[in-house]
Protein backbone atom coordinates (compact mmCIF):
# COMPACT_ATOMS: atom_id res chain seq x y z
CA UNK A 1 111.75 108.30 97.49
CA UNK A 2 113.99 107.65 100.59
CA UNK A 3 113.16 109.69 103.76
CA UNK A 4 114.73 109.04 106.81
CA UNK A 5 112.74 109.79 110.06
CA UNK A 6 114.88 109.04 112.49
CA UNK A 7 118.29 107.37 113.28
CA UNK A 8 117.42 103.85 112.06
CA UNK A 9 113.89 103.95 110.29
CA UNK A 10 113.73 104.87 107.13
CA UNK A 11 110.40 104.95 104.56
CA UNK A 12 110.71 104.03 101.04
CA UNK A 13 107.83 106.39 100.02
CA UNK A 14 105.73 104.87 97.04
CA UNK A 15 105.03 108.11 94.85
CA UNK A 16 104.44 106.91 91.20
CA UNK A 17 99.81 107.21 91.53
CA UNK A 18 99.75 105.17 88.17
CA UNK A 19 100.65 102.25 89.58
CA UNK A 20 99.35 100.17 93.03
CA UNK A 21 102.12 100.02 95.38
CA UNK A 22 102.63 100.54 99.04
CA UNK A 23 105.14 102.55 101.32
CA UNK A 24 107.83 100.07 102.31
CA UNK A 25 109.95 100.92 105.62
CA UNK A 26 113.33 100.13 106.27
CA UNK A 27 114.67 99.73 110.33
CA UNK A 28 118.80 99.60 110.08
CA UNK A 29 120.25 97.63 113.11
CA UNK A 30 121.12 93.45 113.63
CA UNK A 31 119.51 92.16 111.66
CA UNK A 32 118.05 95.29 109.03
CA UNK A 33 113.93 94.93 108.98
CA UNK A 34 112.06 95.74 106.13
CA UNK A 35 108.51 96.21 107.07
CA UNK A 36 105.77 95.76 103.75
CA UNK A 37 108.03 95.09 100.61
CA UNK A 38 105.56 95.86 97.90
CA UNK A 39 104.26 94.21 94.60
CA UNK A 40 107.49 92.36 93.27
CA UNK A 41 107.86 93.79 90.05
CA UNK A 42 107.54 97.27 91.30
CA UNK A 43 110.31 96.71 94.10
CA UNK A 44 112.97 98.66 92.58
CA UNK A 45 112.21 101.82 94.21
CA UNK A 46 112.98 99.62 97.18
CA UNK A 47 116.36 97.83 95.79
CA UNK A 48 117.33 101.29 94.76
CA UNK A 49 116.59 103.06 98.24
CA UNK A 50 118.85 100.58 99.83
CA UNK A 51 121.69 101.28 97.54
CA UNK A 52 121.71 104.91 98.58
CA UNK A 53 122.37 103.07 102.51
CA UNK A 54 124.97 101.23 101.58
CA UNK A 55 123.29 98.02 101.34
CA UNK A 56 121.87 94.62 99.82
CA UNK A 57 119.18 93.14 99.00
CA UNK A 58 121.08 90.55 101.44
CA UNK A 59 121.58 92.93 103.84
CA UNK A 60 118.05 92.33 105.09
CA UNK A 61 117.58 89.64 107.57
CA UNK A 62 113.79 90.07 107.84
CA UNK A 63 110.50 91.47 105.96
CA UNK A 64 107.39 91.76 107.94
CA UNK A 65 104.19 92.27 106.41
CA UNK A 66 101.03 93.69 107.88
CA UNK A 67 98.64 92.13 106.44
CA UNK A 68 97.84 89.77 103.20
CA UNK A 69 97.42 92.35 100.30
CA UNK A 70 99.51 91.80 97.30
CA UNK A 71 100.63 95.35 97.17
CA UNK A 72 102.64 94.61 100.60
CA UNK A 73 103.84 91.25 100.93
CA UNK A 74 104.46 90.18 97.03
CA UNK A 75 107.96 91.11 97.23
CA UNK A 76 109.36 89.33 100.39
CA UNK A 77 111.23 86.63 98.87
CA UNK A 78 113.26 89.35 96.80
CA UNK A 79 115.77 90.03 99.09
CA UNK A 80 118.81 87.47 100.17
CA UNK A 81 118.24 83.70 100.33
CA UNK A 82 118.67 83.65 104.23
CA UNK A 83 116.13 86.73 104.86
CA UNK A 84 113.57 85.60 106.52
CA UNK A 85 109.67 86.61 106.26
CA UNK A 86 107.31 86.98 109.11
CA UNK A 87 103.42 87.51 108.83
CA UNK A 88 100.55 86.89 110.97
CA UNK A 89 99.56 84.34 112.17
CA UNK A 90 95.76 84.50 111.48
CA UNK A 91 95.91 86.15 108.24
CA UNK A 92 98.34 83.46 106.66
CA UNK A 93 95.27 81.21 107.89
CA UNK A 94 93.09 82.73 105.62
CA UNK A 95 94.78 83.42 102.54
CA UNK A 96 93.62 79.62 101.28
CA UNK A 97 89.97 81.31 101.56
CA UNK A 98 90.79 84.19 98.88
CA UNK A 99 91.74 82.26 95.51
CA UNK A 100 93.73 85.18 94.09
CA UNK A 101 96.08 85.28 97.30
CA UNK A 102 99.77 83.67 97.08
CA UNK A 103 101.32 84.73 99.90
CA UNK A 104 105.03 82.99 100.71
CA UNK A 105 104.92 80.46 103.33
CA UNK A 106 106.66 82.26 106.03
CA UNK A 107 109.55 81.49 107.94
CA UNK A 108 107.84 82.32 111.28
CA UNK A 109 104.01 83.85 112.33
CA UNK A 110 103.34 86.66 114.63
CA UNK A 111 100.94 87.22 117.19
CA UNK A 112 99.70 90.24 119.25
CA UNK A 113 102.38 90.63 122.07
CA UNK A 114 106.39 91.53 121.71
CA UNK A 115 108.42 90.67 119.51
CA UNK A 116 112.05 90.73 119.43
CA UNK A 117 114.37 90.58 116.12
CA UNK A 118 117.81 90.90 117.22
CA UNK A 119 118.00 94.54 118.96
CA UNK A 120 114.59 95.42 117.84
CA UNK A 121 111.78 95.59 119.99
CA UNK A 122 108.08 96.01 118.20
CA UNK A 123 104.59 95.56 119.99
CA UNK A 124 102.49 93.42 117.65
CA UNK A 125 99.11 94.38 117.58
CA UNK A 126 95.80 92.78 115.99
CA UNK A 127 94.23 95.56 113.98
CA UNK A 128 91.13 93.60 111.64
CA UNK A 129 88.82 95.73 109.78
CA UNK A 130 90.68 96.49 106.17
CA UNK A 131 91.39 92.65 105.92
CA UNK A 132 90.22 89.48 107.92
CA UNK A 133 93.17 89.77 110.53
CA UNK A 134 95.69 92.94 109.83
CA UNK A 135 98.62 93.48 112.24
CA UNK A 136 100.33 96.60 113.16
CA UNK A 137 103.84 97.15 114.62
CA UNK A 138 104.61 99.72 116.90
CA UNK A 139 108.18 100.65 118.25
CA UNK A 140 107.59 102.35 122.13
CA UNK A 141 110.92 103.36 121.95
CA UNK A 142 110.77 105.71 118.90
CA UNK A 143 107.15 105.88 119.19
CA UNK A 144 107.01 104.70 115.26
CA UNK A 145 103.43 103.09 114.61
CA UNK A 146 103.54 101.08 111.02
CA UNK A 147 99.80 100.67 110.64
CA UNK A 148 99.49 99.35 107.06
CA UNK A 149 96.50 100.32 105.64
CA UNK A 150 94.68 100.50 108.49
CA UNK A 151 94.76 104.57 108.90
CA UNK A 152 96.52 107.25 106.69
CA UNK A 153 96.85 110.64 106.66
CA UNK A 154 93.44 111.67 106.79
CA UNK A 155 92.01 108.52 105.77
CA UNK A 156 91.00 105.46 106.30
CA UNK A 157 91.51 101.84 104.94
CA UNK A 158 88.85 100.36 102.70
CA UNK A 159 86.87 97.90 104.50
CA UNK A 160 84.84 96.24 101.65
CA UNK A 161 87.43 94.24 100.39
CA UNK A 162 86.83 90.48 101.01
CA UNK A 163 86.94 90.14 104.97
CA UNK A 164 86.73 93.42 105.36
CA UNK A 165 84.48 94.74 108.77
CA UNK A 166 83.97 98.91 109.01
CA UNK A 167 82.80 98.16 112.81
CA UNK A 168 86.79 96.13 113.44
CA UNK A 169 88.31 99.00 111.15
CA UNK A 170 86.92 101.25 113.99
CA UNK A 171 87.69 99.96 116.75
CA UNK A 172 91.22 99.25 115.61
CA UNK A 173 91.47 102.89 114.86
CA UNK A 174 90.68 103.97 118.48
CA UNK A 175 93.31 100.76 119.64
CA UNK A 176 95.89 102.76 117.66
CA UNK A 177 94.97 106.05 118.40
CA UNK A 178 95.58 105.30 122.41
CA UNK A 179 99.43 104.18 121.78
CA UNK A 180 100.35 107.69 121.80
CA UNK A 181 102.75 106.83 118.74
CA UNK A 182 105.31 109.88 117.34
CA UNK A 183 105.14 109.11 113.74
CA UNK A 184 102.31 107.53 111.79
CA UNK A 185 103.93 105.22 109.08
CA UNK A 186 101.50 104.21 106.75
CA UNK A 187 101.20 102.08 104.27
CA UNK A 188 100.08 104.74 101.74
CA UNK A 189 100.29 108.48 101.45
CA UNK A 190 102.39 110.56 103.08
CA UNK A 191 104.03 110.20 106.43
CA UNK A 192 102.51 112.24 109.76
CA UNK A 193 105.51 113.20 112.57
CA UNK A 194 105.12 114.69 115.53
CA UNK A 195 103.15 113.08 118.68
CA UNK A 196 100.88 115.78 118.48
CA UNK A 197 100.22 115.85 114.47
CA UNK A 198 99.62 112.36 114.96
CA UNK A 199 97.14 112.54 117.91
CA UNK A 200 95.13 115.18 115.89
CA UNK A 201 95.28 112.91 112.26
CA UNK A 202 93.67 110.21 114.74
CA UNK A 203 90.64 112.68 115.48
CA UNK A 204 90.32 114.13 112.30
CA UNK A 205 89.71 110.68 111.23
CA UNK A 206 87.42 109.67 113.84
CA UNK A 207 85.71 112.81 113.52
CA UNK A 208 85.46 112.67 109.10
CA UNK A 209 85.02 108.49 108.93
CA UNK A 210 83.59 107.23 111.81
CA UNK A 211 80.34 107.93 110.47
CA UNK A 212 80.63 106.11 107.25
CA UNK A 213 81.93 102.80 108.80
C-alpha cells in the first residue's frame, strides 16, 4: 500500500500479516532514497509502489537500511546496478557473528552524525537495543523519524533476538523520543503523524514497556 505523507516521503506500507516483511519508505528528490527494502522475494509491493510514481527500480540511487534483519535489508541489491546501499557501520561489523546473516557488502557505512545524499539531509543516530547496533534516520526538516524496529505504534521492538539489550532498547527510546519528530515511520505497523500523536505514542510506550525491559 502506497501512502504519501508528505511532498517527497512516501511509505510502502507492508500489510499482508501472513508473511514477515517490513514497511519500506521511499524519499523522491536527487538521488530517490529508499530507506529498508524488505525480504527480496516479497519486494514487489515495493517495485509496484514505485510504478504508481512514475519510476524504476533504477530510479533509486540509494537504499539505507536500519539495521541487519533480513526482513529490511534482503532486498537492496534489487534495484538498478548503480544504486548504491548504505548500512551501519557497526552492525555490518557484526553480521560475521550471526551465521544466518548475509547482508550485501555495502557501498558505503554510516555513522551517528549527518549525512548528506544529494539534497537530502538525515541525522544518523545509534539506536542499539532490538539488534547489536541499530541506526535510525531522522529528517529535521520534515521532522520524519524512520526508527526501524526500534519503536512502533504502541510497541516496542523485541530485544531477545541475538544482540539484543532491553536496557539499550530503552534508552534509545527516550534518545528518540527527545527529537521532537512529526511523523513516526516505522518499520512495522501503521504510521503515527502529527508532532503531538507522536510525542504521546512515545509515552504511552514508556509508560506500557518500560517496565518489561
Amino acid at each position: 500500500m502506497l501512502v504519501k505523507i508528505t511532498d517527497n516521503i512516501y511509505g510502502m506500507i507492508w500489510t499482508d500479516y501472513r508473511e514477515n516483511n517490513c514497511n519500506a519508505y521511499l524519499i523522491t528528490g536527487r538521488p530517490n532514497i529508499v530507506i529498508d527494502p524488505g525480504h527480496r522475494h516479497l519486494a514487489g509491493h515495493v517495485h509496484r509502489a514505485l510504478a504508481e510514481l512514475g519510476l524504476a527500480p533504477a530510479d533509486i540511487g540509494a537504499v539505507l537500511a536500519t539495521h541487519a534483519h533480513p526482513d529490511h535489508y534482503e532486498a537492496a541489491r534489487s534495484f538498478g546496478e548503480d544504486t548504491l546501499f548504505g548500512m551501519g557501520a557497526v552492525e555490518y561489523s557484526l553480521v560475521g557473528q550471526v551465521e544466518y546473516l548475509a547482508v550485501p557488502e555495502p557501498d558505503f557505512l554510516l555513522q551517528a552524525g549527518v549525512l548528506t545524499l544529494g539534497d537530502a539531509t538525515f541525522q544518523v543516530l545509534e539506536a542499539p537495543g532490538h539488534s547489536p547496533a541499530s541506526i535510525c534516520f531522522y529528517e529535521e526538516k520534515s521532522g520524519a523519524l524512520f526508527p526501524g524496529d526500534v519503536i512502533f505504534e504502541n510497541g516496542i521492538g523485541r530485544s531477545d533476538l541475538p544482540g539484543g539489550d532491553g536496557g539499550q532498547l530503552k534508552k534509545s527510546i527516550v534518545l528518540l523520543a527527545g527529537l521532537g519528530a512529526s511523523y513516526l515511520l516505522s518499520g512495522h505497523g501503521n504510521i503515527v503523524a502529527g508532532a503531538k500523536e507522536v510525542a504521546a505514542n512515545f509515552k504511552a510506550v514508556e509508560e506500557n514497556w518500560f517496565g518489561y525491559l
